[in-house]
PDB file of N, CA and C in Angstrom:
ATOM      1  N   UNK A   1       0.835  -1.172   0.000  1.00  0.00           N
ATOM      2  CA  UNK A   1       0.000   0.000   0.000  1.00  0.00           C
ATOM      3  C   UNK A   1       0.890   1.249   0.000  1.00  0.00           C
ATOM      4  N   UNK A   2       0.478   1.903  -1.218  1.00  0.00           N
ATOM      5  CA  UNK A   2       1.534   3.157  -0.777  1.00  0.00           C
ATOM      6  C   UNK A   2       1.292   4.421   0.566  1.00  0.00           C
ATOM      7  N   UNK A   3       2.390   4.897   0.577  1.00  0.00           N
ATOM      8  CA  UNK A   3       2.655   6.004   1.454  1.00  0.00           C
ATOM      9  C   UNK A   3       1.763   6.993   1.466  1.00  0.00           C
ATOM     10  N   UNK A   4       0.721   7.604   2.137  1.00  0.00           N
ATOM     11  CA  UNK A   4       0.568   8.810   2.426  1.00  0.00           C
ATOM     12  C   UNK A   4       1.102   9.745   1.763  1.00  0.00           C
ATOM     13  N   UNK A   5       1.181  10.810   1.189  1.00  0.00           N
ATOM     14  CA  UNK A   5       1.871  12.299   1.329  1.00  0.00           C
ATOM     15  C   UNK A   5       2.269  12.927   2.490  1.00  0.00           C
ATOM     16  N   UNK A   6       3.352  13.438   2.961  1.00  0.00           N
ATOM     17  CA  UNK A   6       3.444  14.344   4.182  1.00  0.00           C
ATOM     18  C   UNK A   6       2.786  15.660   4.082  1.00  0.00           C
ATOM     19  N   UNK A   7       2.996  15.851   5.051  1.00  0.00           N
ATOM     20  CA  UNK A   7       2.429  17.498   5.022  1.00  0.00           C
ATOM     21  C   UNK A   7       3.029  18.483   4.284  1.00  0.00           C
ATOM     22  N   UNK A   8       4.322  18.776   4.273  1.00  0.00           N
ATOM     23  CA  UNK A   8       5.237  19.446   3.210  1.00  0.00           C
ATOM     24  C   UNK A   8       4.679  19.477   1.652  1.00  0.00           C
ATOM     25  N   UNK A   9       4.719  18.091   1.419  1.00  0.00           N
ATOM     26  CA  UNK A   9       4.650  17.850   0.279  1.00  0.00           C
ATOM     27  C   UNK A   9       2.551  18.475  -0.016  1.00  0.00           C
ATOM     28  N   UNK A  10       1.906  18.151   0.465  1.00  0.00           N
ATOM     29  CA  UNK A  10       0.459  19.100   0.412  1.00  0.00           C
ATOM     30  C   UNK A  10       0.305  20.323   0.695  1.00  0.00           C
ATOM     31  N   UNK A  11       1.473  20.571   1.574  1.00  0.00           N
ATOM     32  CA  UNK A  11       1.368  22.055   1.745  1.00  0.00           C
ATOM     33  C   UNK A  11       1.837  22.954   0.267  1.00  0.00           C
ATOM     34  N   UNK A  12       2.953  22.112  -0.285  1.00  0.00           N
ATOM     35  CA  UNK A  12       3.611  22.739  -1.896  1.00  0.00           C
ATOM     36  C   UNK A  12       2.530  22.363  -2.924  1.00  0.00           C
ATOM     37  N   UNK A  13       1.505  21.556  -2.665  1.00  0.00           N
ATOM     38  CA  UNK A  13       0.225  21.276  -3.538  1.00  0.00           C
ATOM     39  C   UNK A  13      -0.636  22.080  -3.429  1.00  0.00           C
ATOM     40  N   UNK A  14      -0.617  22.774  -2.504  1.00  0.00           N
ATOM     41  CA  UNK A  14      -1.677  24.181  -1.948  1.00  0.00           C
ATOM     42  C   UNK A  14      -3.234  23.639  -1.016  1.00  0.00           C
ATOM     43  N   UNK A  15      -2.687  22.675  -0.422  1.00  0.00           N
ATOM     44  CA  UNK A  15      -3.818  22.134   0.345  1.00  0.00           C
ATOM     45  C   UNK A  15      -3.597  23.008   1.663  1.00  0.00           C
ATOM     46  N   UNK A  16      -4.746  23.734   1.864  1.00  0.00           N
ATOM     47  CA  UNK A  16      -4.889  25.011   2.703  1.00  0.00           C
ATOM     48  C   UNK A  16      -4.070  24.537   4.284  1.00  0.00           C
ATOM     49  N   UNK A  17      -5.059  23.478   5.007  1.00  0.00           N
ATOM     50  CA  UNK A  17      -4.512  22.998   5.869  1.00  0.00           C
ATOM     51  C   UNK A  17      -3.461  22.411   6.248  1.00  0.00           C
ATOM     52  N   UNK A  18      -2.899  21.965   5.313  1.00  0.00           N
ATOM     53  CA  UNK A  18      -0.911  21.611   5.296  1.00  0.00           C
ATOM     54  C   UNK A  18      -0.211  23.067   5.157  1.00  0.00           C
ATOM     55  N   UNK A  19      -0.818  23.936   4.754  1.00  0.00           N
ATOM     56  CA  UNK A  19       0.032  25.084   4.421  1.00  0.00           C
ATOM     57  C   UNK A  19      -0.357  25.713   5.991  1.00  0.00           C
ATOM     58  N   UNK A  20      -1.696  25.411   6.794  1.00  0.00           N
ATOM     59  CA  UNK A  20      -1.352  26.005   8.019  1.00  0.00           C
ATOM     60  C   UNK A  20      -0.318  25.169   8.955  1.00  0.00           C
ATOM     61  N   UNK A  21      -0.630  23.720   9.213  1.00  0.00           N
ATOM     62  CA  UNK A  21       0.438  23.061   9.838  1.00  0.00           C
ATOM     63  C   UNK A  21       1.458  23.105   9.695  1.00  0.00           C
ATOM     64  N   UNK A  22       2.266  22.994   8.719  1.00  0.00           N
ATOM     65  CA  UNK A  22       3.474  22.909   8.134  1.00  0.00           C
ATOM     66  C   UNK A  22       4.363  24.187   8.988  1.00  0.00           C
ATOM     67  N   UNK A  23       3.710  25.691   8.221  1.00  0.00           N
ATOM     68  CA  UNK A  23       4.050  26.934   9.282  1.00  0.00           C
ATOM     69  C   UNK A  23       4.044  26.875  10.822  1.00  0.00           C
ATOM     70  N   UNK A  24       2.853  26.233  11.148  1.00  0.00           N
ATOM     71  CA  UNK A  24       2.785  26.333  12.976  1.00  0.00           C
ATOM     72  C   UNK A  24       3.624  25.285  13.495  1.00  0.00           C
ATOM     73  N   UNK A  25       4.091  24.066  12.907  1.00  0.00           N
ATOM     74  CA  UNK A  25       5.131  23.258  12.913  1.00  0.00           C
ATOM     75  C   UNK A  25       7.025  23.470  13.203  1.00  0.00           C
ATOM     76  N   UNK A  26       7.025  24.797  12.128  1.00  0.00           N
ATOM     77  CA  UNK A  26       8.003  25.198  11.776  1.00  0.00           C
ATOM     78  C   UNK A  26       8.289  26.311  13.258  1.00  0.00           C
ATOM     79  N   UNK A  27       7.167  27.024  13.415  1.00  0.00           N
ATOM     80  CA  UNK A  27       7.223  28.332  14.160  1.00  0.00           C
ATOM     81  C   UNK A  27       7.504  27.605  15.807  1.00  0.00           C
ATOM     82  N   UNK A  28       6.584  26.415  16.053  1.00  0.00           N
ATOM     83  CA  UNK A  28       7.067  25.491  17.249  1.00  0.00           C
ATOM     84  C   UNK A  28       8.599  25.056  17.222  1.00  0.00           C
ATOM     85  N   UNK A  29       9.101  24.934  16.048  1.00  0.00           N
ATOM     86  CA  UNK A  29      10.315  24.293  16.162  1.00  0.00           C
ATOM     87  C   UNK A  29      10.924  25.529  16.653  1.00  0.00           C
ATOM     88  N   UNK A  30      10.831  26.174  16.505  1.00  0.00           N
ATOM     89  CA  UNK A  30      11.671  27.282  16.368  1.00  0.00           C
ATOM     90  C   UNK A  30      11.229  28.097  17.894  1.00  0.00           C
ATOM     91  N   UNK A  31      10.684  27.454  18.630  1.00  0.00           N
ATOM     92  CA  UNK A  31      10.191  27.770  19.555  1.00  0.00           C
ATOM     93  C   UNK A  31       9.360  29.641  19.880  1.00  0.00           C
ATOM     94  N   UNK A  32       8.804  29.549  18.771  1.00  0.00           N
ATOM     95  CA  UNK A  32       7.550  30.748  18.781  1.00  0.00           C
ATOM     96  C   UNK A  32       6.819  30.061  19.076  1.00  0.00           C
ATOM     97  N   UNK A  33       5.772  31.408  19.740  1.00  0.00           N
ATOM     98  CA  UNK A  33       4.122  30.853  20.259  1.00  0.00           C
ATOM     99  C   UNK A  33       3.268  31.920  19.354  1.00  0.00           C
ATOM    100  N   UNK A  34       2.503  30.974  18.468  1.00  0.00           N
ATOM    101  CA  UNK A  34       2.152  31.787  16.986  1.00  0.00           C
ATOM    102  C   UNK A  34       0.544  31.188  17.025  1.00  0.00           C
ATOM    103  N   UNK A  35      -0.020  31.702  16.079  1.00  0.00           N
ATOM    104  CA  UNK A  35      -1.585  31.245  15.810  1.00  0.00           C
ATOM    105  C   UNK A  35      -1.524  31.728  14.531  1.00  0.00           C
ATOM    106  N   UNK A  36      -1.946  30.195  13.604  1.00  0.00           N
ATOM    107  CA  UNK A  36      -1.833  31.039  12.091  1.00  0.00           C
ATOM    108  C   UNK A  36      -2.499  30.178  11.699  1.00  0.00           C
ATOM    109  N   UNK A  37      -3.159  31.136  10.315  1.00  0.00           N
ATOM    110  CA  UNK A  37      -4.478  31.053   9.998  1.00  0.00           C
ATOM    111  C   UNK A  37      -4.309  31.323   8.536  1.00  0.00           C
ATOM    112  N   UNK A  38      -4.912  30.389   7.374  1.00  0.00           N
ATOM    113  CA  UNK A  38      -4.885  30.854   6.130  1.00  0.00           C
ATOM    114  C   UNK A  38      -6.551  31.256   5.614  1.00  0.00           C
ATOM    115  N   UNK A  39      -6.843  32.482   5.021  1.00  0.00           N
ATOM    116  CA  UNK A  39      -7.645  32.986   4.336  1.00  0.00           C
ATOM    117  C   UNK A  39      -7.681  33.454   3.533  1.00  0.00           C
ATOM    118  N   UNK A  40      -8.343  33.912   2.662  1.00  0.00           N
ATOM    119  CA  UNK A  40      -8.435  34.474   1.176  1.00  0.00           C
ATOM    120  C   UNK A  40      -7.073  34.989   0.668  1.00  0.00           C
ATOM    121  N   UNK A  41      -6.855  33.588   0.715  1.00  0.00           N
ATOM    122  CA  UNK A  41      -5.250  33.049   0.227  1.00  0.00           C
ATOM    123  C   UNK A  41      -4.202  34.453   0.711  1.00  0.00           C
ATOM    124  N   UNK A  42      -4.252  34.893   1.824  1.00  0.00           N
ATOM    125  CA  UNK A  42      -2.868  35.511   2.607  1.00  0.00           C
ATOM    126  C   UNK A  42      -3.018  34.772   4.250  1.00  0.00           C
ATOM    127  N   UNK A  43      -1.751  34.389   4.271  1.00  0.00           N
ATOM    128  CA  UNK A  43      -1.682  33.742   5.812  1.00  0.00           C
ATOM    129  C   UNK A  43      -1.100  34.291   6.723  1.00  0.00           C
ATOM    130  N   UNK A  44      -1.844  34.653   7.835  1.00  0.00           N
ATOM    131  CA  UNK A  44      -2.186  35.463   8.807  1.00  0.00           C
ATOM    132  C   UNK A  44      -1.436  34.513  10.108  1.00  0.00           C
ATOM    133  N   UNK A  45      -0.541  35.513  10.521  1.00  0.00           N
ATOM    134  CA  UNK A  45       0.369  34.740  11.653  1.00  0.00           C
ATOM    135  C   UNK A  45       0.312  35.917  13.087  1.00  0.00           C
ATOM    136  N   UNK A  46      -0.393  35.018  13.940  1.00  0.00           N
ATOM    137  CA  UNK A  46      -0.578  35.959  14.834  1.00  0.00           C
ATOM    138  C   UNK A  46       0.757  35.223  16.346  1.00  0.00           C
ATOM    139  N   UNK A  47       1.761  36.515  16.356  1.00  0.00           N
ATOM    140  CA  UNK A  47       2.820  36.259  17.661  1.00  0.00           C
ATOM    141  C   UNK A  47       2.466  36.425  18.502  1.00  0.00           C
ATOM    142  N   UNK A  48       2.312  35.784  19.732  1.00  0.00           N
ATOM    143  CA  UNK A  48       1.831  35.311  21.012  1.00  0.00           C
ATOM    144  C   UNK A  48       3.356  35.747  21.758  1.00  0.00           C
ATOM    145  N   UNK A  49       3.036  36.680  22.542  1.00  0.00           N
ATOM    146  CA  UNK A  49       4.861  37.169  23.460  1.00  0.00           C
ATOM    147  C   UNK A  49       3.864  37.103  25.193  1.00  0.00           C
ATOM    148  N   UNK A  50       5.103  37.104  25.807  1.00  0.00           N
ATOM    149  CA  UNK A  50       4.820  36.653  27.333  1.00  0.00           C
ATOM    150  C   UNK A  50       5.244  38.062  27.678  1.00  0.00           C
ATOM    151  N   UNK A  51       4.386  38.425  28.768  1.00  0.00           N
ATOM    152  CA  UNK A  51       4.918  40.454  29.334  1.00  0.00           C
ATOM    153  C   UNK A  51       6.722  39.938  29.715  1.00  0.00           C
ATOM    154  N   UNK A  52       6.558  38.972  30.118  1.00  0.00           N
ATOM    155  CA  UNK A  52       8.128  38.480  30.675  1.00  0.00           C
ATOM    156  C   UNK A  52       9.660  38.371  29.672  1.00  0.00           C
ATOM    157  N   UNK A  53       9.020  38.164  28.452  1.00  0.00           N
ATOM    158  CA  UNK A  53       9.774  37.764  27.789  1.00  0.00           C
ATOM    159  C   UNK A  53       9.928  38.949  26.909  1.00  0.00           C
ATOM    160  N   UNK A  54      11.468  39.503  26.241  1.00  0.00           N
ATOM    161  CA  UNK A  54      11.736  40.604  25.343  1.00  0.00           C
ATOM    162  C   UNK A  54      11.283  40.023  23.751  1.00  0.00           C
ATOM    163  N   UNK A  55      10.446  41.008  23.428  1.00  0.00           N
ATOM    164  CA  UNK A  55       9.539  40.840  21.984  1.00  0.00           C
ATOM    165  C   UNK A  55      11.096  40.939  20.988  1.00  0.00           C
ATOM    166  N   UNK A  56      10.965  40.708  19.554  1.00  0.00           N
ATOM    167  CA  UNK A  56      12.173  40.999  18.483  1.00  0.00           C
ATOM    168  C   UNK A  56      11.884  42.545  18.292  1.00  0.00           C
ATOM    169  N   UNK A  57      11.838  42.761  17.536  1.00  0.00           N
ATOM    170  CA  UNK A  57      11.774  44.193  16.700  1.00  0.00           C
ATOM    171  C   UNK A  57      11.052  43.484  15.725  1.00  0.00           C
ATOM    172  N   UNK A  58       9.891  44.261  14.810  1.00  0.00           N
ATOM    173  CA  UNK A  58       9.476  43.636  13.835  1.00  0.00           C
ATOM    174  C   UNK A  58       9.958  43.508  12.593  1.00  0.00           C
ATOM    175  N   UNK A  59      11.019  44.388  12.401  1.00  0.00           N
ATOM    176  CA  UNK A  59      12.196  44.142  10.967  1.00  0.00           C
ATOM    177  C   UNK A  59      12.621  42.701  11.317  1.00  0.00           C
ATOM    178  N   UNK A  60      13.340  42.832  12.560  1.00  0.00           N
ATOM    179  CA  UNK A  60      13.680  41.273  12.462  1.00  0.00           C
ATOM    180  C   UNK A  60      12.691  40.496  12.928  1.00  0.00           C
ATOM    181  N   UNK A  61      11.691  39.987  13.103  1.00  0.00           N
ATOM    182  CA  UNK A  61      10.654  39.019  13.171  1.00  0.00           C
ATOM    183  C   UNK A  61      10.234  39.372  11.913  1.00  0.00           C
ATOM    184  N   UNK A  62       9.944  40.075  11.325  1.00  0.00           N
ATOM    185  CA  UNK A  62       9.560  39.966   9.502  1.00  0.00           C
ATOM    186  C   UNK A  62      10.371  39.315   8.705  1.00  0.00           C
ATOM    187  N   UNK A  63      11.471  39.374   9.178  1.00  0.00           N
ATOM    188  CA  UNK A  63      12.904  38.888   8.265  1.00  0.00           C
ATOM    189  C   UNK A  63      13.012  37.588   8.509  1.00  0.00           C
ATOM    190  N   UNK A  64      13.350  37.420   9.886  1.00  0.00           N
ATOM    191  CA  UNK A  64      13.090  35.672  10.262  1.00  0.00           C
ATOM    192  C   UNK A  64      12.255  34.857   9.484  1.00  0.00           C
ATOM    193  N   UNK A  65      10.656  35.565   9.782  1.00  0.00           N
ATOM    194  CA  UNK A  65       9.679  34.857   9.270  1.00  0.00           C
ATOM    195  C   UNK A  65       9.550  34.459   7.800  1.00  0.00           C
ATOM    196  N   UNK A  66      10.418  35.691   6.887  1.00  0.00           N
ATOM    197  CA  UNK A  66      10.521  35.959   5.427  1.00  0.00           C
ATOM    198  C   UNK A  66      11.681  35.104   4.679  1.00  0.00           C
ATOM    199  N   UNK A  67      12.596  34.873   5.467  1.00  0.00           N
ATOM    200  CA  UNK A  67      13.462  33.500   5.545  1.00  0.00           C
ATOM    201  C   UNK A  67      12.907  32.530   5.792  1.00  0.00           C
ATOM    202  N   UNK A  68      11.986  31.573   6.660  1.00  0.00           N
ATOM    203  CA  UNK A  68      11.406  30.544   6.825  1.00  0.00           C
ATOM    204  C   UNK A  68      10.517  30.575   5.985  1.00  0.00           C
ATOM    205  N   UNK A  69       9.510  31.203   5.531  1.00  0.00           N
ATOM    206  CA  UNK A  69       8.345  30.937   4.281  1.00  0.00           C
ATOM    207  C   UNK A  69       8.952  30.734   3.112  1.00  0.00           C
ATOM    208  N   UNK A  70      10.059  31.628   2.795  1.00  0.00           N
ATOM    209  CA  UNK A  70      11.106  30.712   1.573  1.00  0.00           C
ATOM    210  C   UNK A  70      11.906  30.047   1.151  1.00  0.00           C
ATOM    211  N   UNK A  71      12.095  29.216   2.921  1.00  0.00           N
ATOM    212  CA  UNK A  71      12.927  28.078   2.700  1.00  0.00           C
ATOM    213  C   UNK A  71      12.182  26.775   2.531  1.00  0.00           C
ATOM    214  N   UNK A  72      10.500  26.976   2.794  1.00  0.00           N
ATOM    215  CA  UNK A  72       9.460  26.084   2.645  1.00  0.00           C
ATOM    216  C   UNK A  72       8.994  25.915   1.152  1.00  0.00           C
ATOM    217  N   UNK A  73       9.428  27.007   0.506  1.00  0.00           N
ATOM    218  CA  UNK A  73       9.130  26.578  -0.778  1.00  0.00           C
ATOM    219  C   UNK A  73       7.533  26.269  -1.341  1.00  0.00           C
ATOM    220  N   UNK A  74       6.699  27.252  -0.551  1.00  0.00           N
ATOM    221  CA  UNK A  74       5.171  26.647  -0.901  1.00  0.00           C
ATOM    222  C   UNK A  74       4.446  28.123  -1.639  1.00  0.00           C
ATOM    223  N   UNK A  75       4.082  27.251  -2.910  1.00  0.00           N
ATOM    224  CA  UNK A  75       3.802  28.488  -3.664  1.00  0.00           C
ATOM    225  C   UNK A  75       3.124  29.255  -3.645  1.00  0.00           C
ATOM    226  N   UNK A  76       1.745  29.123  -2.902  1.00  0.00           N
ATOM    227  CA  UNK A  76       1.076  29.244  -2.934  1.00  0.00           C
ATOM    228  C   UNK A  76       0.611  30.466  -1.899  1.00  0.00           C
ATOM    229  N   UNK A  77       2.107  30.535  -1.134  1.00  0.00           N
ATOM    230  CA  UNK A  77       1.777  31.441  -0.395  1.00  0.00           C
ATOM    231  C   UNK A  77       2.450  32.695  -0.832  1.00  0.00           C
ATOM    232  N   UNK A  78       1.750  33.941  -1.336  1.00  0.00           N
ATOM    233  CA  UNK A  78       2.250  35.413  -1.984  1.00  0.00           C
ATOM    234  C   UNK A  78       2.017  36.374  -0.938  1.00  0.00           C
ATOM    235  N   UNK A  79       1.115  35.996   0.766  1.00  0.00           N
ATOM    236  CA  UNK A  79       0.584  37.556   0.934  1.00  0.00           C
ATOM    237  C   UNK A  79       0.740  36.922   2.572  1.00  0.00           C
ATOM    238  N   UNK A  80       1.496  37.552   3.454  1.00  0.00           N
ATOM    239  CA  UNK A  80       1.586  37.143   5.068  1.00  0.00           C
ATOM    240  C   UNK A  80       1.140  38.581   5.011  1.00  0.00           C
ATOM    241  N   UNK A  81       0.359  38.352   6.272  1.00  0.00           N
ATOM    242  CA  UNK A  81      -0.199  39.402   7.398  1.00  0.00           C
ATOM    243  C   UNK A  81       0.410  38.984   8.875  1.00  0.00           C
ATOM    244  N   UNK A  82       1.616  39.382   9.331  1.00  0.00           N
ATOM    245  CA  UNK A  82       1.869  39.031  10.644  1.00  0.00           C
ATOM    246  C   UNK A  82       1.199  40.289  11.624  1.00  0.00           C
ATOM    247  N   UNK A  83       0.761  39.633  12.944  1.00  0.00           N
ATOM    248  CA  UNK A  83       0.729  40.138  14.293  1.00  0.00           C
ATOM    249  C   UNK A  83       1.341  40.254  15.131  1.00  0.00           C
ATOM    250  N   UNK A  84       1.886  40.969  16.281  1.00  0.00           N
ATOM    251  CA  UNK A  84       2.303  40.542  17.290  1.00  0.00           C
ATOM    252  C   UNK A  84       1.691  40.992  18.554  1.00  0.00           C
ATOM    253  N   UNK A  85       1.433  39.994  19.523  1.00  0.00           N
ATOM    254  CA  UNK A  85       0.963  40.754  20.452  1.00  0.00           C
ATOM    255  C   UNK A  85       1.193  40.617  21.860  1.00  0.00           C
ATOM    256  N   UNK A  86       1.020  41.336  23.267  1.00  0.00           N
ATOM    257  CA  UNK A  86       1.461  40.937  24.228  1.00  0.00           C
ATOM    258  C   UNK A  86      -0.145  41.230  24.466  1.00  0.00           C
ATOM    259  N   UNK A  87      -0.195  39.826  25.692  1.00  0.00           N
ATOM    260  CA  UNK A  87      -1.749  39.131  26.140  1.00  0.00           C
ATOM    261  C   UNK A  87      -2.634  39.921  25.030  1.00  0.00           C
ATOM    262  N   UNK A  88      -3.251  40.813  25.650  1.00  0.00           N
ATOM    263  CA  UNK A  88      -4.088  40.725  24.147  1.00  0.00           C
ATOM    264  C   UNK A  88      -3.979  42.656  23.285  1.00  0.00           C
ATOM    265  N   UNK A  89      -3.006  42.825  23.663  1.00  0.00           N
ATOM    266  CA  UNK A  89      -2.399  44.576  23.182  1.00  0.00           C
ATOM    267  C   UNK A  89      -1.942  43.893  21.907  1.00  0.00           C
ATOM    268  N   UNK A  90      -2.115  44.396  20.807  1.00  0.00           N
ATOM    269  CA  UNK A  90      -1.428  44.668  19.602  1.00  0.00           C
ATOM    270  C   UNK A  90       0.080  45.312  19.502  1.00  0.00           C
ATOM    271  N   UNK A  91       1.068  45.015  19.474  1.00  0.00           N
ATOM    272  CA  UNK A  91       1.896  45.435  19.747  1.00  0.00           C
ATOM    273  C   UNK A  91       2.786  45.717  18.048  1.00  0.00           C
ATOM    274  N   UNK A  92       3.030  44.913  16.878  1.00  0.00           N
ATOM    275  CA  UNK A  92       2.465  45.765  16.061  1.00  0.00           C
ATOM    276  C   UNK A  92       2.147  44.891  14.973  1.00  0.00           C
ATOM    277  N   UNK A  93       1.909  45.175  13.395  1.00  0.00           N
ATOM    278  CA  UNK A  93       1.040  44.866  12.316  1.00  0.00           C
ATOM    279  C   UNK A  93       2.155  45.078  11.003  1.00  0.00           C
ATOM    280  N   UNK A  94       2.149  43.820  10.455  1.00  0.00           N
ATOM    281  CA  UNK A  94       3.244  44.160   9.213  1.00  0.00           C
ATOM    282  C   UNK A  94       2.780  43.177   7.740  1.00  0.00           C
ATOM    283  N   UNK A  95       2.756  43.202   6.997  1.00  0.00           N
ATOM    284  CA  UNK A  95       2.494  42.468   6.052  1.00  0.00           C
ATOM    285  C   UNK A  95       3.668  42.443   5.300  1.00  0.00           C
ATOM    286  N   UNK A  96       3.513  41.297   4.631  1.00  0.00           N
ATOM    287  CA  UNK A  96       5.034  40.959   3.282  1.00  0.00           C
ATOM    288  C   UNK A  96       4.756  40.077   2.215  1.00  0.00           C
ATOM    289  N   UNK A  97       4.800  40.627   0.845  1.00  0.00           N
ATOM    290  CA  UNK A  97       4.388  39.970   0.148  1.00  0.00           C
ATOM    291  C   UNK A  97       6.104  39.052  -0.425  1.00  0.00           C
ATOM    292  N   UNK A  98       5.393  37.905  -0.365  1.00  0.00           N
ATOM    293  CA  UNK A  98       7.089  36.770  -0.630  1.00  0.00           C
ATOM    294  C   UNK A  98       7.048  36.750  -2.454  1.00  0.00           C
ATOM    295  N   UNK A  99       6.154  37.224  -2.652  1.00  0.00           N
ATOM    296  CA  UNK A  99       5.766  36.802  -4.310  1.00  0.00           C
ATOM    297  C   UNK A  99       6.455  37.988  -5.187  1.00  0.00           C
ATOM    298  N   UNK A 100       6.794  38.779  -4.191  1.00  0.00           N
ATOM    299  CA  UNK A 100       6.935  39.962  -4.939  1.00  0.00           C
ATOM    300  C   UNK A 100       8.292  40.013  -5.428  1.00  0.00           C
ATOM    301  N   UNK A 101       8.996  40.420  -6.904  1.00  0.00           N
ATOM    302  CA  UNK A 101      10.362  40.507  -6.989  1.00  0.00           C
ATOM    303  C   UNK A 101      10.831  42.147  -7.285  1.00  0.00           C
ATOM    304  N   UNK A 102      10.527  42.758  -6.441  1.00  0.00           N
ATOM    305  CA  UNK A 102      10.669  44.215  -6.151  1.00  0.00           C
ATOM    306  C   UNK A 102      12.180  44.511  -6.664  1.00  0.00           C
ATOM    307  N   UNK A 103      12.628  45.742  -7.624  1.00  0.00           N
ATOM    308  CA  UNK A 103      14.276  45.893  -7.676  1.00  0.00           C
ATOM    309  C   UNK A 103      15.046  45.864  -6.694  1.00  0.00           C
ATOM    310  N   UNK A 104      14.459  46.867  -5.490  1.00  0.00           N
ATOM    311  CA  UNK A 104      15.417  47.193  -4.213  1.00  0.00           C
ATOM    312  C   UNK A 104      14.049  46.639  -3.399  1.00  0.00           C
ATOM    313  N   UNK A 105      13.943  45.335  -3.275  1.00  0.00           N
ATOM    314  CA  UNK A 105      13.643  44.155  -2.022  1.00  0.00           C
ATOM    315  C   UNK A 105      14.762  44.531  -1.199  1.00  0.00           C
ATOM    316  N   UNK A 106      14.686  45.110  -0.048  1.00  0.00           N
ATOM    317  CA  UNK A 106      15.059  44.887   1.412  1.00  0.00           C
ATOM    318  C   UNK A 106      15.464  43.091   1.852  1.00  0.00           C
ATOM    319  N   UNK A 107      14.178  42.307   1.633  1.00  0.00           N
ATOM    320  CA  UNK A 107      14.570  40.973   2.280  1.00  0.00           C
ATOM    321  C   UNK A 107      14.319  40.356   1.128  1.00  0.00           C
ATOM    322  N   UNK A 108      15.130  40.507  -0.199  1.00  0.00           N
ATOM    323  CA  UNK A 108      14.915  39.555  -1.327  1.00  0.00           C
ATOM    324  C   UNK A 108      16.510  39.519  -1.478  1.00  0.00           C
ATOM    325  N   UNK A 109      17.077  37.977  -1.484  1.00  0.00           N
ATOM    326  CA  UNK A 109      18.705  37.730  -1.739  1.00  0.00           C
ATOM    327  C   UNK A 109      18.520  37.170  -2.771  1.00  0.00           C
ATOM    328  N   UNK A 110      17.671  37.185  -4.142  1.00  0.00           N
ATOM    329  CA  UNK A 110      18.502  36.892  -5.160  1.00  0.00           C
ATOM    330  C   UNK A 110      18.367  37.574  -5.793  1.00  0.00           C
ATOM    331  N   UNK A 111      18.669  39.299  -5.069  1.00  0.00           N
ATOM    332  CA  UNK A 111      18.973  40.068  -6.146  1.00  0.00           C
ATOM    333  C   UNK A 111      20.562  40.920  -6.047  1.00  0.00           C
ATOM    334  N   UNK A 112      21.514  40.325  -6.814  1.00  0.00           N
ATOM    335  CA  UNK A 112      22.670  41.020  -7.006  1.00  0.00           C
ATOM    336  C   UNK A 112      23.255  41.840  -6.483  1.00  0.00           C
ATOM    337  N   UNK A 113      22.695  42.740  -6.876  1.00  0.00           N
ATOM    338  CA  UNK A 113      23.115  44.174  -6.521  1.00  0.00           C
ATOM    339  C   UNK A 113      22.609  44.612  -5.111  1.00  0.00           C
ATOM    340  N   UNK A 114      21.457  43.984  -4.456  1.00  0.00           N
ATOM    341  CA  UNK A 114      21.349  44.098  -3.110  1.00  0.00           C
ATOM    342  C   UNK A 114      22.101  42.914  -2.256  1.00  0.00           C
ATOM    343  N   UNK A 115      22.536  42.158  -2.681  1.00  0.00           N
ATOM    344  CA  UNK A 115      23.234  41.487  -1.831  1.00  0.00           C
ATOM    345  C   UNK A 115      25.017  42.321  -1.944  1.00  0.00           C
ATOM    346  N   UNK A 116      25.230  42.896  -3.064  1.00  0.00           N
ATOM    347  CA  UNK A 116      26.416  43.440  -3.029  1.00  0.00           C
ATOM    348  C   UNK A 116      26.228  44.649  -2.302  1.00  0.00           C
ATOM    349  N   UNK A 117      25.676  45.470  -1.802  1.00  0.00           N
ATOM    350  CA  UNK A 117      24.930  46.660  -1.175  1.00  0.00           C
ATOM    351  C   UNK A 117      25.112  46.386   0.084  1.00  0.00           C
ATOM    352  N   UNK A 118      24.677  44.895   0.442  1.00  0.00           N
ATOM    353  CA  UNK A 118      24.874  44.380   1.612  1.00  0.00           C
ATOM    354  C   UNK A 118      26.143  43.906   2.458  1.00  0.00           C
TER     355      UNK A 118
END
């Protein structure tokens, strides 16, 4: 009897619910406390921070996060809406489109001349 598919592999097929596990999988490994949610195809990642614990900056939690969605390789995802929040304060609101191949991308490395910039 063959194998199942993993989740990876459905999540790169665009099966909604592998594309949420796969992320909340990744974000556990990585030991974030996240809540993410896919809808009208942009996936919505909401950061869960402890008053105790020092939050990132959201350049770098955008960047982190913008590195892990394209080392997953799932196409399907073009439009994050991240959150962050402490208990239930908004602390702040960023979106990033991964689809995008902007000239001067900030967090895009395969472009040349911004990695030589860098």
């Amino acid at each position: 009897m063959p194998k199942p598919p993993d989740l990876l592999t459905l999540a790169r097929a665009g099966h909604a619910q592998s594309i949420v596990q796969v992320v909340r999988m990744e974000l556990l490994r990585r030991r974030w406390c996240a809540q993410v949610d896919f809808a009208d195809e942009t996936l919505h990642i909401h950061l869960i921070g402890s008053p105790y614990r020092p939050q990132l900056s959201p350049q770098v939690a955008a960047a982190q996060l913008f590195l892990l969605l394209k080392q997953l390789r799932i196409p399907r995802l073009d439009q994050v809406e991240i959150c962050a929040f402490r208990g239930s304060r908004l602390l702040w609101r960023q979106s990033l489109k991964l689809g995008s191949r902007q000239r001067w991308d900030r967090f895009s490395f395969d472009n040349w001349a911004v990695n030589a910039w860098a």
